[in-house]
N, C-alpha and C. Protein backbone atom coordinates (compact mmCIF):
# COMPACT_ATOMS: atom_id res chain seq x y z
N UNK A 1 63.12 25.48 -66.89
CA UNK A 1 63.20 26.54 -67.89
C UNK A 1 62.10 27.55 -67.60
N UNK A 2 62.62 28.84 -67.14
CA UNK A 2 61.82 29.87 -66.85
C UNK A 2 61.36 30.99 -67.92
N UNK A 3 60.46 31.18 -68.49
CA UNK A 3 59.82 32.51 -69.47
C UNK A 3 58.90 32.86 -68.37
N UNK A 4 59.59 34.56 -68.86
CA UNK A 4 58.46 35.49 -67.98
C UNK A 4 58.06 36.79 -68.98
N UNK A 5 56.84 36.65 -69.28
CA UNK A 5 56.33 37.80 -69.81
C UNK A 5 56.06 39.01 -69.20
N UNK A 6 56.88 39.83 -69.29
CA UNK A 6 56.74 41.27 -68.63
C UNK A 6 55.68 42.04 -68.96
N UNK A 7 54.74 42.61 -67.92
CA UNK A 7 53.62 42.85 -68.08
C UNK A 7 53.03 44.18 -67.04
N UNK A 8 53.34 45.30 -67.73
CA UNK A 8 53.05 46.40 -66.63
C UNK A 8 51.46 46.80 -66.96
N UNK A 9 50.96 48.11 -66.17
CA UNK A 9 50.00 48.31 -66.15
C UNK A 9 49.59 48.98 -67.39
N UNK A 10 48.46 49.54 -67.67
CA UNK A 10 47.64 49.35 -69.04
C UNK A 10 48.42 48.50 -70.25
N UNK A 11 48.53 47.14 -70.07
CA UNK A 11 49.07 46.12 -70.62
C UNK A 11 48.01 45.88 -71.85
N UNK A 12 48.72 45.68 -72.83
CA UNK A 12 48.15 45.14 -74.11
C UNK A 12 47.68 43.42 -73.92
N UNK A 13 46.30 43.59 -73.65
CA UNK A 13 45.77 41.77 -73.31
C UNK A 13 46.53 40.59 -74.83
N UNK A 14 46.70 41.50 -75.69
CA UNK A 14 46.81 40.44 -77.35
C UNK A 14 48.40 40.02 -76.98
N UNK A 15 49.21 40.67 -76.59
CA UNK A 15 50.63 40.61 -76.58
C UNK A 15 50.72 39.67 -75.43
N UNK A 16 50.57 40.27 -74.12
CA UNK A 16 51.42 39.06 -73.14
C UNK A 16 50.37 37.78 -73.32
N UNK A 17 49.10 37.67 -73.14
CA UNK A 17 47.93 36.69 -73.52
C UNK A 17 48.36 35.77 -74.22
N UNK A 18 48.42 36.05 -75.40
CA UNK A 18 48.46 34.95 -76.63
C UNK A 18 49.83 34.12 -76.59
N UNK A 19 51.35 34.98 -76.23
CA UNK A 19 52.35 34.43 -76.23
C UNK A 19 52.31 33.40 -74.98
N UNK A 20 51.35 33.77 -74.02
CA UNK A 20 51.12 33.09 -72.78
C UNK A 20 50.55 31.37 -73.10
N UNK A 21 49.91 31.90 -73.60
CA UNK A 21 48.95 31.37 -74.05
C UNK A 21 49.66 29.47 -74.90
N UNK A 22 50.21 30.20 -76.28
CA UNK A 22 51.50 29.33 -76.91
C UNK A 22 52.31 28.85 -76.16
N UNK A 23 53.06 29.45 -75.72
CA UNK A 23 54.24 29.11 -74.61
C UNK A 23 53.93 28.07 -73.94
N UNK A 24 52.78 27.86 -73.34
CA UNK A 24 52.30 26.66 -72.68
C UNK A 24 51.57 25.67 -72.86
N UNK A 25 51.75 25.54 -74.19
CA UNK A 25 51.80 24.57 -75.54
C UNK A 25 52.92 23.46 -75.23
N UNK A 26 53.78 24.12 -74.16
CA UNK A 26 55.13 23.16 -74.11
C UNK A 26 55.01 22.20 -73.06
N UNK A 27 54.84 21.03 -73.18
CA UNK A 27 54.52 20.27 -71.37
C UNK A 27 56.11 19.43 -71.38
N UNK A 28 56.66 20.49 -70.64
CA UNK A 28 58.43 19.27 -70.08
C UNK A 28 58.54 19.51 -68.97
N UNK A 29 58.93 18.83 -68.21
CA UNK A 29 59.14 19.09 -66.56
C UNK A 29 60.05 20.13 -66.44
N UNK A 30 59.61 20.81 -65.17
CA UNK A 30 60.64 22.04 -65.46
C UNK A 30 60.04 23.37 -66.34
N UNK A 31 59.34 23.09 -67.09
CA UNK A 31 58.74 24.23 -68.07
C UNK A 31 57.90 25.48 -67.29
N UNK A 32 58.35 26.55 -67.08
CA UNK A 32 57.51 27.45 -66.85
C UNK A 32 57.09 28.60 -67.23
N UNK A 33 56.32 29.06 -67.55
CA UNK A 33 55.77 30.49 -68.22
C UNK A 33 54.93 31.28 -67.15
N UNK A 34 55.47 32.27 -66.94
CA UNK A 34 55.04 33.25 -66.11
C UNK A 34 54.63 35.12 -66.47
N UNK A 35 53.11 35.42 -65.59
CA UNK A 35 53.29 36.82 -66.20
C UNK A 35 54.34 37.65 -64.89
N UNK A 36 55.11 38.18 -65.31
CA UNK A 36 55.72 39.54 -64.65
C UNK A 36 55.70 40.88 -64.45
N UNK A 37 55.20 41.04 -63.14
CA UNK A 37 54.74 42.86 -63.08
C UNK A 37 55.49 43.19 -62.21
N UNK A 38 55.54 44.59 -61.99
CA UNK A 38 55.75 45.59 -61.29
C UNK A 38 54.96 45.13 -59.54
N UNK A 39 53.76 44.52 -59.46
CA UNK A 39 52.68 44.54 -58.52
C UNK A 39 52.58 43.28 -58.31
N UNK A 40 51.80 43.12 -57.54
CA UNK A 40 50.25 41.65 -57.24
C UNK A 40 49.81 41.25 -58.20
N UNK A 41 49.46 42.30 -58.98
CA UNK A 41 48.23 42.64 -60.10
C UNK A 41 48.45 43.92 -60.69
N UNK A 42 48.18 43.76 -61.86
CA UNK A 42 48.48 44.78 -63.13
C UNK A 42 46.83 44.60 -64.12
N UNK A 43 46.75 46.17 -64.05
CA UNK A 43 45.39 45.91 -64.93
C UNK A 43 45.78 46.58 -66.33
N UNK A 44 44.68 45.62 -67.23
CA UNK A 44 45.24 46.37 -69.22
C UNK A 44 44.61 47.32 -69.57
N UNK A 45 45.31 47.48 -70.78
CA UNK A 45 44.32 48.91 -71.14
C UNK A 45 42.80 48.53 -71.45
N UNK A 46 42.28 47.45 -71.14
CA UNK A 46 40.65 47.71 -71.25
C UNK A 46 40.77 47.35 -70.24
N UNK A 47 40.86 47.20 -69.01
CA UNK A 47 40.09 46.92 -67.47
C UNK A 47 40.44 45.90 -67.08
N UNK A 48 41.79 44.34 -67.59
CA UNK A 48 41.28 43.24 -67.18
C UNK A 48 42.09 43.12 -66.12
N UNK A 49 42.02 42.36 -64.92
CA UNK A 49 43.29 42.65 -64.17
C UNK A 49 43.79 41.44 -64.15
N UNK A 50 45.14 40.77 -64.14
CA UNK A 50 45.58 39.92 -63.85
C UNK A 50 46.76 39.80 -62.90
N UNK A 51 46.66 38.28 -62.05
CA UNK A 51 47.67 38.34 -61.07
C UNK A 51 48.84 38.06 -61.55
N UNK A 52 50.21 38.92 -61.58
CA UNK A 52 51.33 38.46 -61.36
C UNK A 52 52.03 37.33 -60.76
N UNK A 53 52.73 36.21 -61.19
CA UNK A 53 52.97 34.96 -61.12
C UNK A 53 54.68 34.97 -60.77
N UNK A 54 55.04 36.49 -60.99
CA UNK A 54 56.25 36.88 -60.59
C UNK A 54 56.77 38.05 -60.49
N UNK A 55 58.19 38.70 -60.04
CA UNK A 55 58.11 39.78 -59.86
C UNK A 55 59.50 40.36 -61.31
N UNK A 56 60.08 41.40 -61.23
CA UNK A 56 60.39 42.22 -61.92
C UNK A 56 61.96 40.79 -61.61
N UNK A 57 62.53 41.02 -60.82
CA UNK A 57 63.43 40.82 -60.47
C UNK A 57 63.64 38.94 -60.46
N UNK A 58 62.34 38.65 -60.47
CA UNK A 58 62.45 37.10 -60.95
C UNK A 58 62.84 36.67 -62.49
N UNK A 59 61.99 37.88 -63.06
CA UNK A 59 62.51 37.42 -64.67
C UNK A 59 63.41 37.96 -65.35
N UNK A 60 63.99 38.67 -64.80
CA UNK A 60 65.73 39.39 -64.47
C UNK A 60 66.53 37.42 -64.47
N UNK A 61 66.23 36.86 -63.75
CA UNK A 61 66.81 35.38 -63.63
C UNK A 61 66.58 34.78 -64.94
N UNK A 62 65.80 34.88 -65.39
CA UNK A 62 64.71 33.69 -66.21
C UNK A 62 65.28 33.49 -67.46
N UNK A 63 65.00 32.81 -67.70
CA UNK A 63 66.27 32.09 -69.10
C UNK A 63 65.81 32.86 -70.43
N UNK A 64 64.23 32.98 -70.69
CA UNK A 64 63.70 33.76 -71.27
C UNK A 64 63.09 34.84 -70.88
N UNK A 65 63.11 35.94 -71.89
CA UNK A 65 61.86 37.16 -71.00
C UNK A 65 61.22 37.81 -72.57
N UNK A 66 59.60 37.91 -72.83
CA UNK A 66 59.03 38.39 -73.28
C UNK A 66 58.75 40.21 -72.79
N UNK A 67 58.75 41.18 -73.38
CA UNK A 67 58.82 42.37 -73.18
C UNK A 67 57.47 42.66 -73.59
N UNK A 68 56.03 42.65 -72.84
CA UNK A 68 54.86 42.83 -73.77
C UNK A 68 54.46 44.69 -73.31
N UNK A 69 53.67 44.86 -74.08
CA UNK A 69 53.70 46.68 -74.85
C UNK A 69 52.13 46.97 -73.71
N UNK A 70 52.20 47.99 -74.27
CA UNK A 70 50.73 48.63 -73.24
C UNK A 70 50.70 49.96 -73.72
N UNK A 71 49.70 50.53 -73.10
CA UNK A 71 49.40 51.91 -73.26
C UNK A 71 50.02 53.20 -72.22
N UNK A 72 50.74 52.33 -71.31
CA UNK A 72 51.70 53.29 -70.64
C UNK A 72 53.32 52.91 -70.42
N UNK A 73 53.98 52.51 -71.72
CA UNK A 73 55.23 52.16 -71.37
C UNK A 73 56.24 53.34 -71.43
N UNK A 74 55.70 54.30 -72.10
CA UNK A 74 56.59 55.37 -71.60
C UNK A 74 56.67 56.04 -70.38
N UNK A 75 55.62 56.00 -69.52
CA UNK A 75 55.55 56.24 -68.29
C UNK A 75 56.79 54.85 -67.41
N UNK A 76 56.68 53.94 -68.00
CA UNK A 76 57.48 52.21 -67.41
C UNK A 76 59.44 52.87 -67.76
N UNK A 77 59.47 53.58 -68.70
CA UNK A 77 60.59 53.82 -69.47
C UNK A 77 60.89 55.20 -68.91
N UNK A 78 60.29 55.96 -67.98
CA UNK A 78 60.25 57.29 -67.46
C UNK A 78 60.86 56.96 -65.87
N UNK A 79 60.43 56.10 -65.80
CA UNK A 79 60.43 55.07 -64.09
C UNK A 79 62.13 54.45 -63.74
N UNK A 80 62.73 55.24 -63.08
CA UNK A 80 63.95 54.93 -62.93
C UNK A 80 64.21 54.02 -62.22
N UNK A 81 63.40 53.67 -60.82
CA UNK A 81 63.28 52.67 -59.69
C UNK A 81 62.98 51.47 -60.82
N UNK A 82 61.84 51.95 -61.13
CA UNK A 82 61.04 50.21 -62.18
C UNK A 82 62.63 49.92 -63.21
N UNK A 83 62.70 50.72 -64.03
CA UNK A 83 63.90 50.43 -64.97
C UNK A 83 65.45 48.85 -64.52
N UNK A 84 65.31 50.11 -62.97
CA UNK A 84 66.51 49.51 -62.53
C UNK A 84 66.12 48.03 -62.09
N UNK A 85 65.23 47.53 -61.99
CA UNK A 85 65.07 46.28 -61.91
C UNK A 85 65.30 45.43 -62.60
N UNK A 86 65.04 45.49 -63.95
CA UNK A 86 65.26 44.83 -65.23
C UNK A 86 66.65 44.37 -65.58
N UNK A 87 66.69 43.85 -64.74
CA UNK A 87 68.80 43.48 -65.23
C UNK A 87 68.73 42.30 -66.06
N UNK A 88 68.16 42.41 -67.45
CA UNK A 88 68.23 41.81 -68.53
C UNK A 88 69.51 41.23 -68.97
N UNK A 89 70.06 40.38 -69.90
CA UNK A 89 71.13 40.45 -70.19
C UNK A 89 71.20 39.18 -71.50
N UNK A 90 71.14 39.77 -72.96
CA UNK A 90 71.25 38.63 -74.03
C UNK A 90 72.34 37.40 -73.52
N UNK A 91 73.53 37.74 -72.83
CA UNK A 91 74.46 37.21 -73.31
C UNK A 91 73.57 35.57 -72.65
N UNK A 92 73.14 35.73 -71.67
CA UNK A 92 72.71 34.35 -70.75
C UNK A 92 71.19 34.36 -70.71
N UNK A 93 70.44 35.20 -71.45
CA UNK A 93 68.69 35.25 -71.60
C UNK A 93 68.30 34.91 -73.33
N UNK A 94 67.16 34.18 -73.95
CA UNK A 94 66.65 35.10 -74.60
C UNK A 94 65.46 36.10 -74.72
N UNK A 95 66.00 37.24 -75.33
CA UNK A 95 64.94 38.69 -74.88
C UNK A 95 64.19 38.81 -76.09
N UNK A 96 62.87 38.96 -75.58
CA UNK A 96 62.21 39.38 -76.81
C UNK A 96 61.11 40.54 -76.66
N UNK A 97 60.57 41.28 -78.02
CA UNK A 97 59.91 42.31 -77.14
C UNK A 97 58.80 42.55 -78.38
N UNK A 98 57.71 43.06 -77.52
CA UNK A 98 56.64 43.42 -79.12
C UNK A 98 56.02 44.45 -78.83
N UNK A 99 56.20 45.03 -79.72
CA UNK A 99 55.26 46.46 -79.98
C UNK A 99 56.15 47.44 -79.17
N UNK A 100 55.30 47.90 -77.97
CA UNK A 100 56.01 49.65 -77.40
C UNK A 100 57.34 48.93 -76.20
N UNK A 101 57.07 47.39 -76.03
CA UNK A 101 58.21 46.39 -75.12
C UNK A 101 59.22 46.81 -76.08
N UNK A 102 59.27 47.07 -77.19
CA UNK A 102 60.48 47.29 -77.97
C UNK A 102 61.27 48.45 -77.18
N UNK A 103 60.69 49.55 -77.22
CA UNK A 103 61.17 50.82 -76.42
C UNK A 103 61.60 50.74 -75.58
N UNK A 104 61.25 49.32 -74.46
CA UNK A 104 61.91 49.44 -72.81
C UNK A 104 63.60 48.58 -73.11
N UNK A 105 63.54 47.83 -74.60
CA UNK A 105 64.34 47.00 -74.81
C UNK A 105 65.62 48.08 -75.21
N UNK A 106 64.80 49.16 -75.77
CA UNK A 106 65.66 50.44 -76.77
C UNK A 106 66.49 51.36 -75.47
N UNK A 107 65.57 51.82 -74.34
CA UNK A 107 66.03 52.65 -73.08
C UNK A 107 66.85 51.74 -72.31
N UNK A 108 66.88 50.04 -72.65
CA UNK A 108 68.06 49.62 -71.29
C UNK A 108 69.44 49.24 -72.20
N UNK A 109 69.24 49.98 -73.40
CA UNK A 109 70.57 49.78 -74.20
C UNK A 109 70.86 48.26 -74.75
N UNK A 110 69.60 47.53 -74.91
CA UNK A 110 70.11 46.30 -75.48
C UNK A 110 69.75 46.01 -77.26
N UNK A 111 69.37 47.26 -77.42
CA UNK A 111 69.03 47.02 -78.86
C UNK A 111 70.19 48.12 -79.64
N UNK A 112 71.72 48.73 -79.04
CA UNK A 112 72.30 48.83 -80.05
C UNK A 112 73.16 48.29 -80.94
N UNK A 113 72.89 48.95 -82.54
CA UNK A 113 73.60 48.25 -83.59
C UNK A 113 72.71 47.23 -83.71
N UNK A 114 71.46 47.06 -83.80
CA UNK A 114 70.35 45.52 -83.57
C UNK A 114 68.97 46.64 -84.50
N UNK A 115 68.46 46.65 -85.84
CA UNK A 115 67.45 46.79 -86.09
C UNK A 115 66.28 46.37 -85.46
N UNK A 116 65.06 47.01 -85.06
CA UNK A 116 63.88 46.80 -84.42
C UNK A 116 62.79 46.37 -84.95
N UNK A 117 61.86 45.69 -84.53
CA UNK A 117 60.38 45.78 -85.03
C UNK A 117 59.51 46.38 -83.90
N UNK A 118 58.48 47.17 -84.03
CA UNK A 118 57.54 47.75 -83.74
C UNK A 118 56.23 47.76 -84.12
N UNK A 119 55.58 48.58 -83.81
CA UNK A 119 53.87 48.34 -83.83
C UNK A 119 54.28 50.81 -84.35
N UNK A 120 53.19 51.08 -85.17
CA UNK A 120 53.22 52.21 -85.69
C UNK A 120 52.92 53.55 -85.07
N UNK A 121 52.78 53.40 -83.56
CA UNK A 121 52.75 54.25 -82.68
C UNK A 121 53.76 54.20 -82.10
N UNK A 122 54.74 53.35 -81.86
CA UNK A 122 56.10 53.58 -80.65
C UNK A 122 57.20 53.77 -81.82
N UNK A 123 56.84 53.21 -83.51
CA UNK A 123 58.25 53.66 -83.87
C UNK A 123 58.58 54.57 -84.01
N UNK A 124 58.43 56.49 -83.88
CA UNK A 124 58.96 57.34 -84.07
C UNK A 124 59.89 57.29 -82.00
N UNK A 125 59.24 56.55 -81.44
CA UNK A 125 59.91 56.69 -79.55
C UNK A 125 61.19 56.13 -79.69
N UNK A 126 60.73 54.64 -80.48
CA UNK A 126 61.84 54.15 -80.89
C UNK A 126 62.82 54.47 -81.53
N UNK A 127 62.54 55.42 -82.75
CA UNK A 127 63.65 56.00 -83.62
C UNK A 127 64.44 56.88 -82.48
N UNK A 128 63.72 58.02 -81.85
CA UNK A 128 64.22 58.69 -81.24
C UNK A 128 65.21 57.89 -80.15
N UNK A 129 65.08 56.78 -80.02
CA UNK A 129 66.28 56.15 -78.74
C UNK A 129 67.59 56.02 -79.40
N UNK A 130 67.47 55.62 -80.93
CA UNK A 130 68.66 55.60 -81.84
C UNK A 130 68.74 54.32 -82.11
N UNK A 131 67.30 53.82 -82.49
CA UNK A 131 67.16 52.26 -83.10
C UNK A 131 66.51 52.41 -84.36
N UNK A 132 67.25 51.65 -85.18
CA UNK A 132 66.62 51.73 -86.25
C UNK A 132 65.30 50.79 -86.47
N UNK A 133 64.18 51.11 -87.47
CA UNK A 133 63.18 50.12 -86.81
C UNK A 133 62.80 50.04 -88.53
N UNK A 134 62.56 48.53 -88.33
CA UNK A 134 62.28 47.77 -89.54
C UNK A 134 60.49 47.93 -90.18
N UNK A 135 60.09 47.69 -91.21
CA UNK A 135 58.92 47.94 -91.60
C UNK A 135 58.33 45.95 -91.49
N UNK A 136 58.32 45.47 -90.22
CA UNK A 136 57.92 44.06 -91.04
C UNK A 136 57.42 43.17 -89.12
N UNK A 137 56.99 42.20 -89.24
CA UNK A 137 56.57 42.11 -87.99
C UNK A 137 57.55 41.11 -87.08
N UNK A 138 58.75 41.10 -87.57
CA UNK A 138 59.68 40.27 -86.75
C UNK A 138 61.14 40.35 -87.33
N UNK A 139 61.58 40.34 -86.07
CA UNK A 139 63.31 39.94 -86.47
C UNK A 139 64.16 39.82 -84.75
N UNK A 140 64.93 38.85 -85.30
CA UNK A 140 66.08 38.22 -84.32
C UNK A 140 67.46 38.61 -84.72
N UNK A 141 68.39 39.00 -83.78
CA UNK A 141 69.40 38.97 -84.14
C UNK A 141 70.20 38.35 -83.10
N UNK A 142 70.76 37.19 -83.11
CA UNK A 142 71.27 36.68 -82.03
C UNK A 142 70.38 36.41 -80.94
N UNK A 143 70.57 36.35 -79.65
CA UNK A 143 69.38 36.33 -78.27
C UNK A 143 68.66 37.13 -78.43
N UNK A 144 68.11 38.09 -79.31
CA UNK A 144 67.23 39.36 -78.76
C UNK A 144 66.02 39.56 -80.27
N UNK A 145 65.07 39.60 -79.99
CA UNK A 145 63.70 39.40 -80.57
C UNK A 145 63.04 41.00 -80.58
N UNK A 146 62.52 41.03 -82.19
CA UNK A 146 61.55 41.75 -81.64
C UNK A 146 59.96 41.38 -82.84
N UNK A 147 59.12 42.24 -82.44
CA UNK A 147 57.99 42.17 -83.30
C UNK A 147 57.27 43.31 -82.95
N UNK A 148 56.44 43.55 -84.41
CA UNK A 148 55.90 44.98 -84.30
C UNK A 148 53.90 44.49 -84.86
N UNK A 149 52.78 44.58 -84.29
CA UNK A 149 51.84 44.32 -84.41
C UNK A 149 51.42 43.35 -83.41
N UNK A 150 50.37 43.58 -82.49
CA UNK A 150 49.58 42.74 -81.50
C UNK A 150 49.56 41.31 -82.13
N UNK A 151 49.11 40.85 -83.09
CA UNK A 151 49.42 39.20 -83.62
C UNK A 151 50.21 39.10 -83.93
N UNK A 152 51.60 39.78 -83.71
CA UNK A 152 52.82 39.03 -83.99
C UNK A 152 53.34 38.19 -82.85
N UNK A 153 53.08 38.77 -81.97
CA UNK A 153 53.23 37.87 -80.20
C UNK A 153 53.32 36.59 -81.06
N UNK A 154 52.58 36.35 -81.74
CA UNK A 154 52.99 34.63 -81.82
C UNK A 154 54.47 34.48 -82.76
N UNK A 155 54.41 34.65 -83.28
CA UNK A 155 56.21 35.05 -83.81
C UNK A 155 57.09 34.73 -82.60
N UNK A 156 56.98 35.86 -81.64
CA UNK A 156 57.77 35.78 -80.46
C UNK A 156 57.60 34.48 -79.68
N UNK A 157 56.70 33.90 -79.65
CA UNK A 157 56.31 32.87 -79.07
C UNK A 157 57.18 31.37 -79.41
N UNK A 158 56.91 31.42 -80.91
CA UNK A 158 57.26 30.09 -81.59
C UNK A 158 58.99 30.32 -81.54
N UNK A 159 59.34 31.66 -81.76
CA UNK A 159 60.96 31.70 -81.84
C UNK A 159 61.05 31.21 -80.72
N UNK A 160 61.17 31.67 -79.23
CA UNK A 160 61.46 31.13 -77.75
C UNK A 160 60.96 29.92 -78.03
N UNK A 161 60.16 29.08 -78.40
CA UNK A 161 60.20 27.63 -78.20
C UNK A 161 61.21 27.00 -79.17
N UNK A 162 61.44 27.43 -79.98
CA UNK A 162 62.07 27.39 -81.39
C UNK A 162 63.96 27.05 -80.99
N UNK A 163 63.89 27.94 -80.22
CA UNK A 163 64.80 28.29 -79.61
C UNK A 163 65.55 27.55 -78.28
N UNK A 164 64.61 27.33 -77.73
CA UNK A 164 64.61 26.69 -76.08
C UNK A 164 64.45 25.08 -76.50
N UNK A 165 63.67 24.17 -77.54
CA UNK A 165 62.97 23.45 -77.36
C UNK A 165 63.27 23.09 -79.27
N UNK A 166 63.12 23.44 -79.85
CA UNK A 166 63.34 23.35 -81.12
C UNK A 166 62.23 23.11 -82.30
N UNK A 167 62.48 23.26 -83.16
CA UNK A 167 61.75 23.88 -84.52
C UNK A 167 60.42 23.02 -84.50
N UNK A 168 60.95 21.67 -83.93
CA UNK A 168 59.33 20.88 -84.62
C UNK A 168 58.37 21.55 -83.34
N UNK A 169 58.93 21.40 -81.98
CA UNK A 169 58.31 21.91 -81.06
C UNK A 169 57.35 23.24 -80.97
N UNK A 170 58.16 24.26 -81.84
CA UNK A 170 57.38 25.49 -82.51
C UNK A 170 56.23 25.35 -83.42
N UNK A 171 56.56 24.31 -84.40
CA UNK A 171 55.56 23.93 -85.42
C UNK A 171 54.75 23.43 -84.69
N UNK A 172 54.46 22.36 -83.54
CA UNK A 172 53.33 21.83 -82.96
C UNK A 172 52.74 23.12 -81.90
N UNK A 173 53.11 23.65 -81.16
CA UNK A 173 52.33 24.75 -81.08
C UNK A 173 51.43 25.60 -81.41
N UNK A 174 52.59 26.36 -83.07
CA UNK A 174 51.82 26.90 -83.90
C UNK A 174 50.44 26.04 -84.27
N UNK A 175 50.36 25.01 -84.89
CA UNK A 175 49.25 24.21 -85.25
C UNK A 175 48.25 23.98 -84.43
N UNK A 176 48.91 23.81 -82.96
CA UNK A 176 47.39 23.59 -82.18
C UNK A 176 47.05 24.77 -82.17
N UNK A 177 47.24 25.89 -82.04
CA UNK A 177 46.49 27.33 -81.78
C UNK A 177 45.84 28.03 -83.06
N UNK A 178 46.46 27.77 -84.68
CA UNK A 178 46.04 28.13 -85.64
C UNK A 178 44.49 27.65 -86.11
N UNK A 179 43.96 28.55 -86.95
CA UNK A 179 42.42 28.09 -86.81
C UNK A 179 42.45 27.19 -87.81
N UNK A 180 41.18 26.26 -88.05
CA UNK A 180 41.43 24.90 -88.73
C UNK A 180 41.13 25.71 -89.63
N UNK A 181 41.43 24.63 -90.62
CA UNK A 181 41.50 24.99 -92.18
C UNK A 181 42.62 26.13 -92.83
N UNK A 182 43.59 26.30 -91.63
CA UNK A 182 44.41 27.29 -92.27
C UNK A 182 45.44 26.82 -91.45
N UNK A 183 45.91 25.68 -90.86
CA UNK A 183 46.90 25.45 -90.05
C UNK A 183 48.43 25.25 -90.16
N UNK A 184 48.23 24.86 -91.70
CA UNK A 184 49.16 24.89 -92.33
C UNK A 184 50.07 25.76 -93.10
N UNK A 185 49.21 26.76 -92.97
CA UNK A 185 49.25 28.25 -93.59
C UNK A 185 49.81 28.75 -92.70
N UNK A 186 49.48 28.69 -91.25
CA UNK A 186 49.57 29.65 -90.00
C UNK A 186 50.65 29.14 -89.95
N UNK A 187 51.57 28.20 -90.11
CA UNK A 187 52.36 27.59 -89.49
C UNK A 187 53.88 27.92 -90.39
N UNK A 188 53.43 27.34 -91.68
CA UNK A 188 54.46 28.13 -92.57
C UNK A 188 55.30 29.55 -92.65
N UNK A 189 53.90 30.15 -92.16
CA UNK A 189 53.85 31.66 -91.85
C UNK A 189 54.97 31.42 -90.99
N UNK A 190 54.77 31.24 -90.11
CA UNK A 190 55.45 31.52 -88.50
C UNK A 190 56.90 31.63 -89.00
N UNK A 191 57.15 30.10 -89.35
CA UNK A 191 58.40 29.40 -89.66
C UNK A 191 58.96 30.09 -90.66
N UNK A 192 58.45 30.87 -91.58
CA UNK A 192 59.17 31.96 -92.58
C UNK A 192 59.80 32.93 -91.83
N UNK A 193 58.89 33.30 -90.97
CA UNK A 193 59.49 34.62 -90.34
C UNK A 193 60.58 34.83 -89.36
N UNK A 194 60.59 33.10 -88.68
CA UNK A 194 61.31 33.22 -87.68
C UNK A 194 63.02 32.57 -87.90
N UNK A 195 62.62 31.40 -89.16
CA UNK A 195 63.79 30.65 -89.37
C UNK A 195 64.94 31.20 -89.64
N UNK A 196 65.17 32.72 -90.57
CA UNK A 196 66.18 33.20 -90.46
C UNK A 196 67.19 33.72 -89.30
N UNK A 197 66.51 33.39 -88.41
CA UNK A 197 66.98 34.06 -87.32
C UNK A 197 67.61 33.23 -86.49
N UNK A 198 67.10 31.63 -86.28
CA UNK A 198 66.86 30.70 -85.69
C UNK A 198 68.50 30.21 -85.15
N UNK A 199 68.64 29.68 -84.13
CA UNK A 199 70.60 28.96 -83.70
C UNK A 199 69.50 27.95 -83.29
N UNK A 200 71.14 27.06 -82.94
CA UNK A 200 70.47 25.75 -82.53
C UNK A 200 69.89 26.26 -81.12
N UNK A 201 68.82 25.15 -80.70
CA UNK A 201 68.14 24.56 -79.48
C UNK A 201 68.83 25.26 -78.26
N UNK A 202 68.54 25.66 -77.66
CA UNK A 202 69.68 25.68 -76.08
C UNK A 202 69.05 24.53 -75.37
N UNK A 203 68.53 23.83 -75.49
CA UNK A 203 68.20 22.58 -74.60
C UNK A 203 69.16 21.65 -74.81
């Protein structure tokens, strides 16, 4: 089972990081979580650089794909060569996307007739693609995810395990990463936001 977090340059560290981060919360043989760039290496919008673990066209395959946001995705969404790589596809993936990843989800035509979540700088980019975009930090509709705010990544996170692996599997995640004394809180949280959305397991 392949997840690849898509991850171009001036990359938001909170978005692909943290879902990275969760995701590999999961130990099953076979389990893999990967970042995906454009490059070798992709640096974020504060300076950090990290190596790519795959390419554009690997997580085009990948059973899952996280869409993480940055400070230049309209330049990523301007990029016709980069674009064309992305041969996404709900019917056999699930896609998920957070923050300005919403927009690349909005330009390859997989978010119509599908309300959005966003982060409060990409939703007027987003409106303009002809997505409607929700005021709240998550929603699923079928295979395709989104979330709007840098700590929602974990939203996105627990749904794909949620999803791939199933609900308790999400809840133990959530819990190891939530800070003590609120784990139960963090966790509820999650599971509010995501359960409406939720189909069975694909495992």
């Amino acid at each position: 089972m392949h997840i690849a977090i898509l991850t171009f340059e001036g990359f938001n560290e909170l978005d692909s990081l943290i879902a990275l981060g969760i995701l590999h919360r999961i130990k099953r043989p076979g389990w893999r979580v990967s970042i995906a760039g454009p490059a070798a290496r992709v640096q974020s919008m504060n300076g950090v650089v990290v190596e790519c673990q795959a390419s554009l066209r690997e997580a085009s395959r990948a059973d899952a794909v996280i869409v993480g946001s940055g400070m230049r995705t309209r330049e990523v969404v301007a990029d016709a060569g980069l674009m064309a790589q992305l041969e996404l596809d709900p019917s056999r993936q699930l896609l998920g996307a957070q923050c300005s990843g919403t927009l690349v989800l909005a330009k390859l035509g997989l978010l119509a007739g599908i309300p959005a979540c966003t982060d409060l700088t990409t939703r007027p980019w987003v409106e303009e693609a002809g997505v409607a975009v929700l005021g709240q930090p998550f929603f699923a509709k079928g295979n395709v995810a989104t979330a709007g705010g840098c700590l929602a990544s974990q939203y996105l996170a627990a749904w794909v395990i949620a999803r791939l692996v199933g609900t308790e599997a999400a809840q133990s995640a959530m819990h190891y990463v939530a800070p003590v004394g609120e784990k139960d809180e963090y966790v509820s949280r999650a599971m509010r936001n995501i359960a409406p959305s939720l189909e069975p397991a694909l495992a």
